[in-house]
C-alpha atoms as a PDB file:
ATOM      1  CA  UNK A   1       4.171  20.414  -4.753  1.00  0.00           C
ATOM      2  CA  UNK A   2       0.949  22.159  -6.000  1.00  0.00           C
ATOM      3  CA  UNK A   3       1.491  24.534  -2.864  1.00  0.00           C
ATOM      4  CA  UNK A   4       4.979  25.244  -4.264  1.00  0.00           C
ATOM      5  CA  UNK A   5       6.819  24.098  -1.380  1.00  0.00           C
ATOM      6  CA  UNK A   6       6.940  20.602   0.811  1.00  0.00           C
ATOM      7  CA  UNK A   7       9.148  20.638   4.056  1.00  0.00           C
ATOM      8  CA  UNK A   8      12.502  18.073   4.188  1.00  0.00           C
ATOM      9  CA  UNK A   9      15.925  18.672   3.439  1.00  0.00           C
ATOM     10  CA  UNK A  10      18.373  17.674   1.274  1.00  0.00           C
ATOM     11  CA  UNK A  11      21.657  16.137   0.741  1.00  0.00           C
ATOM     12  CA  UNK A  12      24.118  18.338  -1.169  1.00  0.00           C
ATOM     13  CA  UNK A  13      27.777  17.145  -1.809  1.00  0.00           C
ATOM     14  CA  UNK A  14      30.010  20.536  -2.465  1.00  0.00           C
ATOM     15  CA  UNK A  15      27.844  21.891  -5.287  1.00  0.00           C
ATOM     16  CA  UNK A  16      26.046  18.982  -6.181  1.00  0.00           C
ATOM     17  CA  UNK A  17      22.516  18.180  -4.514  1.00  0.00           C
ATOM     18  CA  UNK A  18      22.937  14.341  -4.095  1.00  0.00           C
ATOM     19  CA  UNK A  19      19.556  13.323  -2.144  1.00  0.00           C
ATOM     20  CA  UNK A  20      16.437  14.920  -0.876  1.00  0.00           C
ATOM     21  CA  UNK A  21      13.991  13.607   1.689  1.00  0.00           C
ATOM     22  CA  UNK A  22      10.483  14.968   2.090  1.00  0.00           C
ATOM     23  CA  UNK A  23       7.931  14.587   4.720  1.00  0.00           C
ATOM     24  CA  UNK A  24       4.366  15.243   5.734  1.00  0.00           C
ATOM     25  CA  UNK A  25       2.838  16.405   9.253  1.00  0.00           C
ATOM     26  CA  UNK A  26      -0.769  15.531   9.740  1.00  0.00           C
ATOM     27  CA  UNK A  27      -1.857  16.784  13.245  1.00  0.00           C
ATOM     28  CA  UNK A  28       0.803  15.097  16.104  1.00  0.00           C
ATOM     29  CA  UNK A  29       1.668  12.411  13.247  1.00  0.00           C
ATOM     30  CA  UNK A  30       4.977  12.435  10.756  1.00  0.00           C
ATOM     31  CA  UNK A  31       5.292  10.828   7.593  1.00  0.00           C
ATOM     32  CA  UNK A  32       8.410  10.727   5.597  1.00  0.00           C
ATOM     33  CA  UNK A  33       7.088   9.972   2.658  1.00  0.00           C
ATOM     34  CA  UNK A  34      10.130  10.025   0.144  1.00  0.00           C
ATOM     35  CA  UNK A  35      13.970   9.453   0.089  1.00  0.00           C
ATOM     36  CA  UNK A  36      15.992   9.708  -2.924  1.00  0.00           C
ATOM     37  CA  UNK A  37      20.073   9.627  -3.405  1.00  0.00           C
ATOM     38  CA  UNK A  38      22.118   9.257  -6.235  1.00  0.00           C
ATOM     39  CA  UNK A  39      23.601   5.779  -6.348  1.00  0.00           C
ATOM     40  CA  UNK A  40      26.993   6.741  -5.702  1.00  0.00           C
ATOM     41  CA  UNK A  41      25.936   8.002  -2.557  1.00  0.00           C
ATOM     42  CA  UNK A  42      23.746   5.068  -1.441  1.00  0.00           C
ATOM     43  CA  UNK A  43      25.034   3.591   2.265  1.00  0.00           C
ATOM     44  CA  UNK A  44      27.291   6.003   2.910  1.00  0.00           C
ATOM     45  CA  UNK A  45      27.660   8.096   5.781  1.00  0.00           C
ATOM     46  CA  UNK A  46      26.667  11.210   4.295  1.00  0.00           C
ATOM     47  CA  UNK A  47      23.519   9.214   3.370  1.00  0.00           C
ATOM     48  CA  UNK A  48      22.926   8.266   6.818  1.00  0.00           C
ATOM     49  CA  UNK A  49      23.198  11.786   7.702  1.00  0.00           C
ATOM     50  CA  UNK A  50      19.900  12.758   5.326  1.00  0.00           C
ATOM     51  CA  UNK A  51      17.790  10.263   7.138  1.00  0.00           C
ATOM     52  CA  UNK A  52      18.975  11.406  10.525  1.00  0.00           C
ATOM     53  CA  UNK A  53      18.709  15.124   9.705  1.00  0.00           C
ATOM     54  CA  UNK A  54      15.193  14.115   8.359  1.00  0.00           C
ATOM     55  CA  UNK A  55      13.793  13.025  11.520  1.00  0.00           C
ATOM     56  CA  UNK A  56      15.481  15.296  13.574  1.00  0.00           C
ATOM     57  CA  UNK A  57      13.255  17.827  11.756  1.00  0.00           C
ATOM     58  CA  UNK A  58       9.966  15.757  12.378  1.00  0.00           C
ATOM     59  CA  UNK A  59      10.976  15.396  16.177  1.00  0.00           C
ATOM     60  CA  UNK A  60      11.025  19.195  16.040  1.00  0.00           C
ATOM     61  CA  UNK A  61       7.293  19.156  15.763  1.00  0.00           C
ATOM     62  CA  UNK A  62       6.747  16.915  19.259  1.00  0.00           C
ATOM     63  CA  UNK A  63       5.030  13.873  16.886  1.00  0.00           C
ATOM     64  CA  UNK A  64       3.492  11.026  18.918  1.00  0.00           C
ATOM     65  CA  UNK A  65       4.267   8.662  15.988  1.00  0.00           C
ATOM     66  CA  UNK A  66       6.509   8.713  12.876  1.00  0.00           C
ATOM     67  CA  UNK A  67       6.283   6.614   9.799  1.00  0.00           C
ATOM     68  CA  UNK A  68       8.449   6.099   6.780  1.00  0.00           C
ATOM     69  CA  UNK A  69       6.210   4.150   4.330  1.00  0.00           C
ATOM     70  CA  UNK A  70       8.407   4.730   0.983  1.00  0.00           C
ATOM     71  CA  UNK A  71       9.505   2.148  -1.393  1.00  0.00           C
ATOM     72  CA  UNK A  72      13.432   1.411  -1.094  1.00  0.00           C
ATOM     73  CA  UNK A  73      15.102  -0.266  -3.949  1.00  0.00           C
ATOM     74  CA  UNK A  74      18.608  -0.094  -1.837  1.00  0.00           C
ATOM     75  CA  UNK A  75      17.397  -0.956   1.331  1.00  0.00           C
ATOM     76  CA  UNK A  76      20.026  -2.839   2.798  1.00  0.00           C
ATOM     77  CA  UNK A  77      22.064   0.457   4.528  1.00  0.00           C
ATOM     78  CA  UNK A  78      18.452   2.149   5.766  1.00  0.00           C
ATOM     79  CA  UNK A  79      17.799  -0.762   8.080  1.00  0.00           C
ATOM     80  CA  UNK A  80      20.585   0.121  10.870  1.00  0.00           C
ATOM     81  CA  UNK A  81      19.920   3.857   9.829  1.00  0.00           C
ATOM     82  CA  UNK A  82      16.284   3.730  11.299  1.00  0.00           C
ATOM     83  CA  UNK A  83      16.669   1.250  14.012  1.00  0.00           C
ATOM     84  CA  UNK A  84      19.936   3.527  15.155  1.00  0.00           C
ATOM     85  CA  UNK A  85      16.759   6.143  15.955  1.00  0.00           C
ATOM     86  CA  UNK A  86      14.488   3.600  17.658  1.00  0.00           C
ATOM     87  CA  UNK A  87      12.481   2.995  14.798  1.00  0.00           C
ATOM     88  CA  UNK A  88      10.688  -0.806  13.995  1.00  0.00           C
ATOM     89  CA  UNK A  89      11.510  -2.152  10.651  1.00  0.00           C
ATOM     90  CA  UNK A  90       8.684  -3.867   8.614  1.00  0.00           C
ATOM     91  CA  UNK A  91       9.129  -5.940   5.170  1.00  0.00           C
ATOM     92  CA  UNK A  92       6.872  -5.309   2.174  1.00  0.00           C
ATOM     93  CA  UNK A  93       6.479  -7.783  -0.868  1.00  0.00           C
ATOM     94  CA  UNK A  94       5.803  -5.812  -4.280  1.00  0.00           C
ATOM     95  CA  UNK A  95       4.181  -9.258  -6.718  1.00  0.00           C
ATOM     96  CA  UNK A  96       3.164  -8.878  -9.864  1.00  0.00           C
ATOM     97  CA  UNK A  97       1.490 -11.278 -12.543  1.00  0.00           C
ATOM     98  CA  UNK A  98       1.608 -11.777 -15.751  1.00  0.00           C
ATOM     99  CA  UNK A  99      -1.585 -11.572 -17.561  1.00  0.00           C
ATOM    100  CA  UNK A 100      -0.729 -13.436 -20.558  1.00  0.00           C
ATOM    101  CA  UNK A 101       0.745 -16.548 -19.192  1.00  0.00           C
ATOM    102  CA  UNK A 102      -1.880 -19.680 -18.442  1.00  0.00           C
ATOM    103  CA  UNK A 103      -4.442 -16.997 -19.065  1.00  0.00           C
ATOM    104  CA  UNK A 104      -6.673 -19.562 -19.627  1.00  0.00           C
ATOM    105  CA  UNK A 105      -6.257 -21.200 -16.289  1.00  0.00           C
ATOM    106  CA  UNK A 106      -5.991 -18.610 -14.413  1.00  0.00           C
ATOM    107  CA  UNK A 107      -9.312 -16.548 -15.519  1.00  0.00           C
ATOM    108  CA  UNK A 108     -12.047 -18.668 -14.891  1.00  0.00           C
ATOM    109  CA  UNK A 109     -15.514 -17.427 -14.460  1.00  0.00           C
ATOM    110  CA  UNK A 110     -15.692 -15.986 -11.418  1.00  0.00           C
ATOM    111  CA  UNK A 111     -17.734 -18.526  -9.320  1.00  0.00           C
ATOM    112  CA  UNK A 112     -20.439 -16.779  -7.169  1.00  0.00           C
ATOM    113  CA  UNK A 113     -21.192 -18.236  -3.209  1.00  0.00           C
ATOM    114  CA  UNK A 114     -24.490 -18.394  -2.270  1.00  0.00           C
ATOM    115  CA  UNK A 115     -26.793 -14.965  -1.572  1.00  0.00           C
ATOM    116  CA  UNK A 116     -23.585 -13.589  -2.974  1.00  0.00           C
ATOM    117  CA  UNK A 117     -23.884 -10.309  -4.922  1.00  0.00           C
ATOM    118  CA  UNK A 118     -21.169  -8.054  -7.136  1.00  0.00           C
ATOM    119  CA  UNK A 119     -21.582  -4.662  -7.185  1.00  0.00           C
ATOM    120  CA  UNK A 120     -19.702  -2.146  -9.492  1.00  0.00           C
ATOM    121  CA  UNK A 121     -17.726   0.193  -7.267  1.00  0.00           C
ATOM    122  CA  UNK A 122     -19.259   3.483  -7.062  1.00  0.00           C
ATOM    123  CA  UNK A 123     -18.337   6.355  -4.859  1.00  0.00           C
ATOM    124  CA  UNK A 124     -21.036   5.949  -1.971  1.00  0.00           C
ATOM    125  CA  UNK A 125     -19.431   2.562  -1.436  1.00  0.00           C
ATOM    126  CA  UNK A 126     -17.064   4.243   0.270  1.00  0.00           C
ATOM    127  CA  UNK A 127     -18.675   4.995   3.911  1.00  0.00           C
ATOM    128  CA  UNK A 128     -19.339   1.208   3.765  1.00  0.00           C
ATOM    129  CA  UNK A 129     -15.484  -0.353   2.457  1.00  0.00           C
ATOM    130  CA  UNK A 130     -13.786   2.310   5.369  1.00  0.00           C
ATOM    131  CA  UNK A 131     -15.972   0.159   7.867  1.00  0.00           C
ATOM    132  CA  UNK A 132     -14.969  -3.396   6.016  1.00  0.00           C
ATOM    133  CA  UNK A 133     -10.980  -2.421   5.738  1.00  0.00           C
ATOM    134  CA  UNK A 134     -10.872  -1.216   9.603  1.00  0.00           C
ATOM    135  CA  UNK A 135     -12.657  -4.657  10.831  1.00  0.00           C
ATOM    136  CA  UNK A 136     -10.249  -6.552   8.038  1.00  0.00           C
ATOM    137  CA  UNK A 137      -7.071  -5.407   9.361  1.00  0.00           C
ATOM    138  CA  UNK A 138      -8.203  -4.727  13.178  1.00  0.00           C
ATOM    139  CA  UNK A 139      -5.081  -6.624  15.046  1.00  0.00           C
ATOM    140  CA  UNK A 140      -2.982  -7.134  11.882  1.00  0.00           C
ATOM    141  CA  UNK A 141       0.635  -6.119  11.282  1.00  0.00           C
ATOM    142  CA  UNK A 142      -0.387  -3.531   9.221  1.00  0.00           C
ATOM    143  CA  UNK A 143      -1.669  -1.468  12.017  1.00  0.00           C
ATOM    144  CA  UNK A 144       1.624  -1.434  13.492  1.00  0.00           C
ATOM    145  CA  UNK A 145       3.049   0.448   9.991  1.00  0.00           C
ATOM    146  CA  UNK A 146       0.313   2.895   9.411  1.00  0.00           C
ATOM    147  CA  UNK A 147      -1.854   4.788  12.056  1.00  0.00           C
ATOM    148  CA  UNK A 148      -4.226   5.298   9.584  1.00  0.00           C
ATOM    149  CA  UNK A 149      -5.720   1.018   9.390  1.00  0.00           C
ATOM    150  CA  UNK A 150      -6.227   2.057  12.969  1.00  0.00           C
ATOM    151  CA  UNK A 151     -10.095   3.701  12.813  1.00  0.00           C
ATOM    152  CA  UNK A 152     -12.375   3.734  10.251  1.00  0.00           C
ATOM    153  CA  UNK A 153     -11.829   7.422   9.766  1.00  0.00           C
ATOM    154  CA  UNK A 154      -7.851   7.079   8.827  1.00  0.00           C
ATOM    155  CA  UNK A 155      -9.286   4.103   6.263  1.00  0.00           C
ATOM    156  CA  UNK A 156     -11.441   6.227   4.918  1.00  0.00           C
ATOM    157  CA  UNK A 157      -8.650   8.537   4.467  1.00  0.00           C
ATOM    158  CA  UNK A 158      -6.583   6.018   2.705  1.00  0.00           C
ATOM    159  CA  UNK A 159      -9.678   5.520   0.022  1.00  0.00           C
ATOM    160  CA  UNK A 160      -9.618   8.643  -0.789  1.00  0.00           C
ATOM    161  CA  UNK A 161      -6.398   9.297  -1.499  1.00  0.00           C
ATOM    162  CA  UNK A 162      -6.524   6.151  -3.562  1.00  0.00           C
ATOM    163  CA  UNK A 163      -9.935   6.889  -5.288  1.00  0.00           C
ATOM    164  CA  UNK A 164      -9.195  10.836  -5.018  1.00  0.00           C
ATOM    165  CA  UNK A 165      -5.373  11.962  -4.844  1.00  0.00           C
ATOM    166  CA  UNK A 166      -4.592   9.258  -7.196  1.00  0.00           C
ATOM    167  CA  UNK A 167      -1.183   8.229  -5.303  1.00  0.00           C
ATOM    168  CA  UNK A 168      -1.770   4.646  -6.446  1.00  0.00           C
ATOM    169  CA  UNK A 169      -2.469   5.486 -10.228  1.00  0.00           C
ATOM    170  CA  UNK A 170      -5.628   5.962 -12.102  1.00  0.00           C
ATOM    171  CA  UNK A 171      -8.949   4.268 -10.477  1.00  0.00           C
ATOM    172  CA  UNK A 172     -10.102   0.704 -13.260  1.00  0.00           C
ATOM    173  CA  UNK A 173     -13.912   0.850 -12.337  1.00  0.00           C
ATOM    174  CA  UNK A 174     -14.493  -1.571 -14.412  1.00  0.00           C
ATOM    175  CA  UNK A 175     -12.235  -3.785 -12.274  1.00  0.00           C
ATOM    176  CA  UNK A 176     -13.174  -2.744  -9.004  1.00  0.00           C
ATOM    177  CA  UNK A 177     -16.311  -4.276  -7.410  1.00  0.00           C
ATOM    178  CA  UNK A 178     -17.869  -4.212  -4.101  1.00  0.00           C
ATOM    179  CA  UNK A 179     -19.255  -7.108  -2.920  1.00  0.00           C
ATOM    180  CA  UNK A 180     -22.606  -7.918  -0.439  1.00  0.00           C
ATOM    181  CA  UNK A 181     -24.325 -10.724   1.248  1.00  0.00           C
ATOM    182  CA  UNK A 182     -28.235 -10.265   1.621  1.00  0.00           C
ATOM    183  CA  UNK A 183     -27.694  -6.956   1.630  1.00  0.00           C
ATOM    184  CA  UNK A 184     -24.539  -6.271   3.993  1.00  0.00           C
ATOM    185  CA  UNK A 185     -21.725  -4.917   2.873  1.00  0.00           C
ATOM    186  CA  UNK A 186     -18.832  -7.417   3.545  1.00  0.00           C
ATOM    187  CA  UNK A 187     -15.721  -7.190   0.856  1.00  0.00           C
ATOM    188  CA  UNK A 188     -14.680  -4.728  -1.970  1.00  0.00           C
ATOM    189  CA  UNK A 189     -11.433  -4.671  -4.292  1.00  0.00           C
ATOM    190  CA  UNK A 190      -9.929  -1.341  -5.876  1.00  0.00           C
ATOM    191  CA  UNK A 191      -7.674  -1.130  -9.210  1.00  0.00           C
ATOM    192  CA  UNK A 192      -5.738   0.962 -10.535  1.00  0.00           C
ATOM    193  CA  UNK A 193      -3.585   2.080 -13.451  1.00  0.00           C
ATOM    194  CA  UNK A 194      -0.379   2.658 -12.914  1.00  0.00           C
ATOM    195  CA  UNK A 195       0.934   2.891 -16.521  1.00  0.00           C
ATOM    196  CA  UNK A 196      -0.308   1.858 -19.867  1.00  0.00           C
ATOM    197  CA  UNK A 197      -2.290  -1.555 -19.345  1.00  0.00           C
ATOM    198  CA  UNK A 198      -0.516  -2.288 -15.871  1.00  0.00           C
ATOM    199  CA  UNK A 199      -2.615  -2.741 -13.417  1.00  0.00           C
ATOM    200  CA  UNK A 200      -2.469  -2.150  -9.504  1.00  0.00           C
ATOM    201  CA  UNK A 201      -4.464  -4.060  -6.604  1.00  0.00           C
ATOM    202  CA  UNK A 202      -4.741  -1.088  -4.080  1.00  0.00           C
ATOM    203  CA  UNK A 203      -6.735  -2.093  -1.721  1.00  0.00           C
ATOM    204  CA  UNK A 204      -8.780  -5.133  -1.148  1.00  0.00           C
ATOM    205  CA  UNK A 205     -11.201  -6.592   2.151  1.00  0.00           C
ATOM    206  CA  UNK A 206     -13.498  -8.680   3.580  1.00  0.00           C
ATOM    207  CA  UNK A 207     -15.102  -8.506   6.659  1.00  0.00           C
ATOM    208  CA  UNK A 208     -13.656 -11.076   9.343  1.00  0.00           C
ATOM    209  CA  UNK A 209     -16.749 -13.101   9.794  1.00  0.00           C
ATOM    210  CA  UNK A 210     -16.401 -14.171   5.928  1.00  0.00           C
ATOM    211  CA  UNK A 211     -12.963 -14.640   5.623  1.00  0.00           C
ATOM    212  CA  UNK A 212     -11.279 -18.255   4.792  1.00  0.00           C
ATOM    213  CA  UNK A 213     -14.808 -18.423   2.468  1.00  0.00           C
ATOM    214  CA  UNK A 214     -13.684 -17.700  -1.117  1.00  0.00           C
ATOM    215  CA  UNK A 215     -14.405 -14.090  -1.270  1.00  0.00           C
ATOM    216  CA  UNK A 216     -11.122 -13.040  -1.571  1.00  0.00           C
ATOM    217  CA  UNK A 217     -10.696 -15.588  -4.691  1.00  0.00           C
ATOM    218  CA  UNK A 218     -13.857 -14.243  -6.098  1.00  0.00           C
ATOM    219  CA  UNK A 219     -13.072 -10.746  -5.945  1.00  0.00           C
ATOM    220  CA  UNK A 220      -9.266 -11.063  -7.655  1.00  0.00           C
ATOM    221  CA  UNK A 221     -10.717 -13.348 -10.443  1.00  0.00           C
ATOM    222  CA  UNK A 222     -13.334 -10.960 -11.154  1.00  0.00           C
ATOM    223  CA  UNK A 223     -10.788  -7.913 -11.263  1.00  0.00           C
ATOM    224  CA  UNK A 224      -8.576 -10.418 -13.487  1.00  0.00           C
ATOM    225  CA  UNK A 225     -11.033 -11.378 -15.966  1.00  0.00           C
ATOM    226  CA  UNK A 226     -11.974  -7.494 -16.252  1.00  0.00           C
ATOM    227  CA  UNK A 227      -8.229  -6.128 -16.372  1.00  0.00           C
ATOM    228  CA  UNK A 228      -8.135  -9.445 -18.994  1.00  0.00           C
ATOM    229  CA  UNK A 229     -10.931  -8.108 -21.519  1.00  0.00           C
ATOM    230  CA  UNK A 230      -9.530  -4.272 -20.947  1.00  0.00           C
ATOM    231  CA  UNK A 231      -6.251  -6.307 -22.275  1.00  0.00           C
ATOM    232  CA  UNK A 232      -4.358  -5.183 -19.786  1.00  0.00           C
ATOM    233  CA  UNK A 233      -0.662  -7.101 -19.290  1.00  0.00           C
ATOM    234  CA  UNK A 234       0.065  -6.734 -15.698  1.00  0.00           C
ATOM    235  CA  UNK A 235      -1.264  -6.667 -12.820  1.00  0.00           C
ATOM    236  CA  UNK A 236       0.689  -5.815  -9.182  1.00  0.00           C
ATOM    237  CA  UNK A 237       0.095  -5.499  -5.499  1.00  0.00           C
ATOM    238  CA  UNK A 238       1.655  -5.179  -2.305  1.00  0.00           C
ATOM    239  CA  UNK A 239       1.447  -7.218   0.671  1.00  0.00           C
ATOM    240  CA  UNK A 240       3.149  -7.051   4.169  1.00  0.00           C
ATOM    241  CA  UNK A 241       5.292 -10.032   4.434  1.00  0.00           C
ATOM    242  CA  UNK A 242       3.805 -11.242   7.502  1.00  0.00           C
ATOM    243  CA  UNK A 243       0.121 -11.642   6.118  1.00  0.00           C
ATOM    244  CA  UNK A 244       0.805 -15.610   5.201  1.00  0.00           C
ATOM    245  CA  UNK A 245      -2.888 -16.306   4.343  1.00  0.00           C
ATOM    246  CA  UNK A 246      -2.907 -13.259   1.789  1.00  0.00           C
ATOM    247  CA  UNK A 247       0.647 -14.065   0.320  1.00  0.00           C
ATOM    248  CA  UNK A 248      -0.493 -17.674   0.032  1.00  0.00           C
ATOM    249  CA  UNK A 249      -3.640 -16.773  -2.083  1.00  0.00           C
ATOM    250  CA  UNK A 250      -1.441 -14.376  -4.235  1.00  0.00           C
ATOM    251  CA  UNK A 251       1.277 -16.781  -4.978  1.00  0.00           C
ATOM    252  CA  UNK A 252      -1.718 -19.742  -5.460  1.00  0.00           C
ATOM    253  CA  UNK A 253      -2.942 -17.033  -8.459  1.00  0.00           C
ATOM    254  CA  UNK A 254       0.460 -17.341 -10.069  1.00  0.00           C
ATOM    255  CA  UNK A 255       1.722 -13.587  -8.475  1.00  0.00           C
ATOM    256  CA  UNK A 256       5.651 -13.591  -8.600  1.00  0.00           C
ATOM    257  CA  UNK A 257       7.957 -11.916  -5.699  1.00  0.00           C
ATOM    258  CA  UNK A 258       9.718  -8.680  -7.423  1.00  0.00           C
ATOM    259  CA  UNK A 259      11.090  -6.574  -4.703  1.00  0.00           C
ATOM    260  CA  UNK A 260      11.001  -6.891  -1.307  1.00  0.00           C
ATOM    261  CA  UNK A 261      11.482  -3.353   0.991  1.00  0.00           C
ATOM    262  CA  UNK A 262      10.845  -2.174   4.769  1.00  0.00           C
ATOM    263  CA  UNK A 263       8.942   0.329   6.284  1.00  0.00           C
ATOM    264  CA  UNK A 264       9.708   1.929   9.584  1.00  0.00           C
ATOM    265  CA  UNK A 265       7.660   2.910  12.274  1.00  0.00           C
ATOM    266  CA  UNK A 266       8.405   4.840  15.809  1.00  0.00           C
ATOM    267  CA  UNK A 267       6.430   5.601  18.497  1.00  0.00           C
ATOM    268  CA  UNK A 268       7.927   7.160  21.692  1.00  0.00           C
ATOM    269  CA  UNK A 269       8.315   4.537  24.694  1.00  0.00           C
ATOM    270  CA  UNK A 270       5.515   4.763  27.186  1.00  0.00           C
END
């Protein structure tokens, strides 16, 4: 929008615009990053007709891979939409907790492993998390939905648009820490502010080697007892649906399903 123009198309019933969908190109990938309709038109076939005119458009450009990351709140009618054009469907859990309930059990001093050392984030941490995040979710699902978890480079993209571009809200430093073991680098978290005094976990990591060993427990009670002080009432994340071990440790900190939504994915067939 700040270049006064952003290419997609949109849905418009007589002389009524109805639904819009808007995508990004980024070398031979596509994203379509938003899709909006007016309820009444929601599942119907002139709905089905905006996605399909939508990535008609991005084939135009001879992508290797398309990806449709947005957050659906009617999802059910998109599913056969996307597959219809080849595309793999992938579910999404948005949680969210409650600071104020059991606050007292659920903040505990944050209990430090041994040669174990906190480190407020700070922007040269970054070089250092892209590295941590690529070896974290090296042969996870979440490869399969974004190109970007791919390389270090695209998860150093992702950073900065988090850190930078502020797509995920407003960075909490004081609730995002990076964490080290004599010396190495091996697990950060990142907050953010999404709206007054809620809280967002946008991205969090540890290295493969230390996984299963607490860190991950360590770092979300730390950025809990910090979002707690800063009073904040919320705090949300989201998780692929297929990362057990991580929706296991969320739900074990009390985080409550709110809305679960897919993301699509194509790739042409080798």
């Amino acid at each position: 929008m700040e270049r006064r123009g952003v290419p997609g198309v949109a849905l418009r019933i007589e002389t009524r615009t109805v639904g819009y969908a808007y995508y990004v190109i980024s070398g031979r990938l596509g994203v379509l990053a938003g899709l909006d309709l007016s309820p009444a038109w929601a599942g119907t076939e002139a709905a089905e007709t905006l996605v399909q005119a939508a990535i008609h458009r991005l084939r135009q450009h001879n992508l290797t891979r398309i990806e449709s990351p947005f957050l659906s709140f009617d999802c059910a009618w998109l599913l056969p939409a996307f597959e219809a054009d080849g595309f793999r469907t992938f579910w999404r859990e948005f949680l969210r907790l409650d600071l104020d309930e059991r606050l007292d059990k659920r903040l505990e001093p944050p209990k430090r492993l041994p040669s174990i050392q906190l480190e407020p984030w700070r922007s040269t941490h970054l070089p250092e998390a892209a590295a941590i995040m690529q070896a974290a979710y090296d042969g996870e699902a979440d490869t399969e939905m974004s190109v970007l978890y791919r390389t270090v480079e695209g998860c150093r993209l992702v950073l900065e648009q988090i850190l930078h571009q502020r797509n995920s809200g407003v960075p909490v430093d004081r609730a995002s820490v990076f964490v080290r073991h004599r010396g190495q680098g091996v697990g950060f978290i990142v907050i953010t502010e999404i709206a007054p005094q809620q809280g967002h976990l946008a991205q969090v990591a540890v290295l493969p080697a230390y996984q299963r060993q607490g860190i991950g427990h360590l770092l979300l009670n730390y950025s809990l007892s910090q979002l707690a002080a800063l009073e904040f009432a919320t705090l949300s994340l989201i998780v692929s649906r297929c990362n057990a071990r991580a929706f296991g440790l969320y739900q074990a900190m009390g985080f409550q399903a709110v809305l679960a939504f897919p993301v699509f994915a194509w790739e042409p067939e080798i």
